[in-house]
C-alpha atoms as a PDB file:
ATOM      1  CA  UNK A   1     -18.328 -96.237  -8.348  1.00  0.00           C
ATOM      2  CA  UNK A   2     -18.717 -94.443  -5.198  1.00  0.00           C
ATOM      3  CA  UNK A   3     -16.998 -97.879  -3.332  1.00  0.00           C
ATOM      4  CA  UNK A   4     -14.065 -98.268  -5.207  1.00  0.00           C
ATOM      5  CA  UNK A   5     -11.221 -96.637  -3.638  1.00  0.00           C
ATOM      6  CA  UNK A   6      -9.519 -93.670  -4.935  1.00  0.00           C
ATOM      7  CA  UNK A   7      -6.313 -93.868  -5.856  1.00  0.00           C
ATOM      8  CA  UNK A   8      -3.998 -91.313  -3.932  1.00  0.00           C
ATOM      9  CA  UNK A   9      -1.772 -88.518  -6.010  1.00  0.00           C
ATOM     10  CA  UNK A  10       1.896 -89.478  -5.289  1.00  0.00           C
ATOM     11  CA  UNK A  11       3.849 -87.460  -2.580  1.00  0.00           C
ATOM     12  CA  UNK A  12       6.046 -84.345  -3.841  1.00  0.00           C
ATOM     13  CA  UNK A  13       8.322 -83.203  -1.722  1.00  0.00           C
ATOM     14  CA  UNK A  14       7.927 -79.736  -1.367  1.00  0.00           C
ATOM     15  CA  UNK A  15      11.962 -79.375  -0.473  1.00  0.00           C
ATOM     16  CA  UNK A  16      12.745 -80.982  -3.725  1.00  0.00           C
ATOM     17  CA  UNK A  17      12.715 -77.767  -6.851  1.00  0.00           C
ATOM     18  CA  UNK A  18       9.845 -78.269  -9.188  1.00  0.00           C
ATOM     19  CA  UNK A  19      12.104 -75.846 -11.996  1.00  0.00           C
ATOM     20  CA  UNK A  20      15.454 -75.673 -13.013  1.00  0.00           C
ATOM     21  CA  UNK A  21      18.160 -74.704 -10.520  1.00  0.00           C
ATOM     22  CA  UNK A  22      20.126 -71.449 -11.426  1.00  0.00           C
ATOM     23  CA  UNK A  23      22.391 -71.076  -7.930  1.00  0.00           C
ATOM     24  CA  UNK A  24      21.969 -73.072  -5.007  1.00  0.00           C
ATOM     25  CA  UNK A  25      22.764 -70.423  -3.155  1.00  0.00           C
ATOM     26  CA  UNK A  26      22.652 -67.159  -4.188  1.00  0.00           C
ATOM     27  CA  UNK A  27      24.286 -64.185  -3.240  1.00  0.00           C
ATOM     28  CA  UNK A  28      22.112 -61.143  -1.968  1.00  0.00           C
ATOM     29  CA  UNK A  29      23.236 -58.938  -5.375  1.00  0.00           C
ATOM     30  CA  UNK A  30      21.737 -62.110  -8.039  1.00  0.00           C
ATOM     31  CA  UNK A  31      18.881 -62.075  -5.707  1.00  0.00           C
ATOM     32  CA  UNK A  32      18.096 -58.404  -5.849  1.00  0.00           C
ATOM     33  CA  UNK A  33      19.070 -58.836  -9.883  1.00  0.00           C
ATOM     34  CA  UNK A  34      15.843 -61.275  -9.737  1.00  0.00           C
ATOM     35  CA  UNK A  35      13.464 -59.432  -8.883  1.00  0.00           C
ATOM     36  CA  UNK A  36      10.445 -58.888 -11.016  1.00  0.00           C
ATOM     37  CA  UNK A  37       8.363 -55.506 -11.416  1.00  0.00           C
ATOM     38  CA  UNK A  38       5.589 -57.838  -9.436  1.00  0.00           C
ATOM     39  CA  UNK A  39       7.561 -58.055  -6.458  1.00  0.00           C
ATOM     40  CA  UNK A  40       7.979 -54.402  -6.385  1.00  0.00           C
ATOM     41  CA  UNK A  41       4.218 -54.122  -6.776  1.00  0.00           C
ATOM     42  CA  UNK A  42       4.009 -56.608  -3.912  1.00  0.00           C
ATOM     43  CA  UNK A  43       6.360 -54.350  -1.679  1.00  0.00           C
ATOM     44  CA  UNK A  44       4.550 -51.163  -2.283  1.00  0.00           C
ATOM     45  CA  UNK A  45       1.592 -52.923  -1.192  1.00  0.00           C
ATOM     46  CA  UNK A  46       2.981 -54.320   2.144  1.00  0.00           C
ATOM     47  CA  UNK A  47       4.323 -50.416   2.548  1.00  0.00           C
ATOM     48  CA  UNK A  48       1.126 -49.139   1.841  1.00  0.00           C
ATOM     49  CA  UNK A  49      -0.711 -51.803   4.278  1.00  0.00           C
ATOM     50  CA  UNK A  50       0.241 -49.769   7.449  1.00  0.00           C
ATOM     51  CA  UNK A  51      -2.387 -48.612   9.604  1.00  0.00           C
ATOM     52  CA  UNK A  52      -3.100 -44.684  10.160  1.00  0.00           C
ATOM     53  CA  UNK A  53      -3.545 -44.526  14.053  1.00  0.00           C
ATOM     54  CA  UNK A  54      -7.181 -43.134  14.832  1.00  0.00           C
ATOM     55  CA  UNK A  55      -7.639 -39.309  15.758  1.00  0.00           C
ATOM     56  CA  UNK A  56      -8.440 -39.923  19.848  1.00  0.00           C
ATOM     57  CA  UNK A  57      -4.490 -40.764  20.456  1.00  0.00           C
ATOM     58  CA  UNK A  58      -1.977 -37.936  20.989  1.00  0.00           C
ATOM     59  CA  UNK A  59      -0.382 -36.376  17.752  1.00  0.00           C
ATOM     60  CA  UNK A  60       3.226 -37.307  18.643  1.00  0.00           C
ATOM     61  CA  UNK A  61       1.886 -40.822  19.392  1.00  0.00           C
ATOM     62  CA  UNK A  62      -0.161 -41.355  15.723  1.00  0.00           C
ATOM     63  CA  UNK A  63       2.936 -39.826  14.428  1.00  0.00           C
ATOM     64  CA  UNK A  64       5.520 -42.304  16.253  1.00  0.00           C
ATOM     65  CA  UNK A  65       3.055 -45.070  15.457  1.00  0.00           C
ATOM     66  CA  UNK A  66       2.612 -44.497  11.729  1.00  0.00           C
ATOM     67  CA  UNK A  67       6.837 -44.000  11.059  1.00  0.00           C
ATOM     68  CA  UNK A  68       7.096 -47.345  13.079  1.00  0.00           C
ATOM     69  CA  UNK A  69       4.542 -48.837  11.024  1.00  0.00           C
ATOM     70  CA  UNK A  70       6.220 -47.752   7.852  1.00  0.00           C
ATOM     71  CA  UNK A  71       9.216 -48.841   8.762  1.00  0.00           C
ATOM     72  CA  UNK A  72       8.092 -52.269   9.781  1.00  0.00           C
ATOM     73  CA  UNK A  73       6.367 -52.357   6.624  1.00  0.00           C
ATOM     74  CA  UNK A  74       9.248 -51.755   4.536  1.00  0.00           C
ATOM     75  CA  UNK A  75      11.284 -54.259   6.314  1.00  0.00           C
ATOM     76  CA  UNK A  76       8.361 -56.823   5.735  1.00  0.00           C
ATOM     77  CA  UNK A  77       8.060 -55.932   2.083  1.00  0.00           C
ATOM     78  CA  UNK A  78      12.214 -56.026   1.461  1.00  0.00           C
ATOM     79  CA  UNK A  79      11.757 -59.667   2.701  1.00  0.00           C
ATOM     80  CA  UNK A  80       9.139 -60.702   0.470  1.00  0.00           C
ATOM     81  CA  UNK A  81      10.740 -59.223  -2.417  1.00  0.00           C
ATOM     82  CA  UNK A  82      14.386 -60.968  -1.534  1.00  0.00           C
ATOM     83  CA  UNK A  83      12.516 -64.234  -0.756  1.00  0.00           C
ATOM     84  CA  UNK A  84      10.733 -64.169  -4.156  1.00  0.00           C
ATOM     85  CA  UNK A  85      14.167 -63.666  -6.095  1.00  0.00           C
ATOM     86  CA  UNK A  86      15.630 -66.439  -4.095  1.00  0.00           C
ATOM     87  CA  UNK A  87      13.045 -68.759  -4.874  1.00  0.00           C
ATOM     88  CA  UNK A  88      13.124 -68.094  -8.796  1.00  0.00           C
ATOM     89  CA  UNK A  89      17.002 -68.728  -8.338  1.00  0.00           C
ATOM     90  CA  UNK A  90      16.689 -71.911  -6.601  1.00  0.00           C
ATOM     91  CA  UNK A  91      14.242 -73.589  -8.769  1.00  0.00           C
ATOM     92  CA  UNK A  92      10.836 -73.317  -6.327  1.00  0.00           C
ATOM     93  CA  UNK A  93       8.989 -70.897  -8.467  1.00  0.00           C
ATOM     94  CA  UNK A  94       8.436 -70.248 -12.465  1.00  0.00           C
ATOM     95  CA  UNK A  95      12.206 -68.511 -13.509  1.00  0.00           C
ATOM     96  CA  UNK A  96      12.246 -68.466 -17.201  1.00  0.00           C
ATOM     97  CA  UNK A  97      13.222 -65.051 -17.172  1.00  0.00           C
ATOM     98  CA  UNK A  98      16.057 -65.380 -14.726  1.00  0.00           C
ATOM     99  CA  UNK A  99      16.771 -68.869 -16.733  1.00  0.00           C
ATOM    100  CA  UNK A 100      17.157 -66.517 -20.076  1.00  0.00           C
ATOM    101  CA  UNK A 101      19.310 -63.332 -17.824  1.00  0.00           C
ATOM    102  CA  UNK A 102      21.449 -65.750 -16.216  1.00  0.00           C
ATOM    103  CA  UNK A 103      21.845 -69.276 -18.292  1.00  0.00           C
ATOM    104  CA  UNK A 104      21.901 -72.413 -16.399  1.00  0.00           C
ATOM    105  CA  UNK A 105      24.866 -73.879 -14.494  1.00  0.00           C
ATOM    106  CA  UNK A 106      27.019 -75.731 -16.439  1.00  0.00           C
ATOM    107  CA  UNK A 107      29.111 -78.991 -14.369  1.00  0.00           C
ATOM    108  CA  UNK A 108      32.859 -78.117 -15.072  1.00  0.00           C
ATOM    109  CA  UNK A 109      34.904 -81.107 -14.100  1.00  0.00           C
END
């Protein structure tokens, strides 16, 4: 048993959608009309994330330092949340919701 060779699990190509496409390319409004109450959950996490500067720097400094960090957060957590819409849209994560809110496209020729 141990000699015989395993057989190897065919290739996917991760480019290739493993769901059903909804827009190929959305716009940033369907995006933002994707997003789940996880992804919010996910972005008040990143927000959260940001490090309190230690008491041995200068007020004005910890104070400079923690805005910055919020508001690098923030952006960091806005780009999760727009990147997880986007992927539900385009088929490369689970989207029966957005499937059910949005219907599939239909070929009109």
């Amino acid at each position: 048993m141990e000699s015989e060779r395993k057989t190897p699990k065919p290739f996917v190509d991760p480019r290739l959608p493993q769901f059903p496409v909804i827009d190929a390319n959305p716009p940033l409004g369907k995006i933002l009309q994707a997003v789940r109450p996880d992804d919010g959950f996910s972005f008040a996490f990143i927000v959260g994330r940001y490090k309190f500067p230690d008491k041995s720097m200068t007020p004005l400094f910890r104070k400079r330092a923690a805005i910055g960090s919020a508001i690098a957060g923030a952006l960091g957590g806005f780009t999760v949340l727009c990147q997880m819409g986007q992927a539900r849209l385009q088929g490369f994560a689970r989207n029966e919701v957005e499937i059910a809110k949005f219907g599939l496209p239909t070929d009109s020729k």
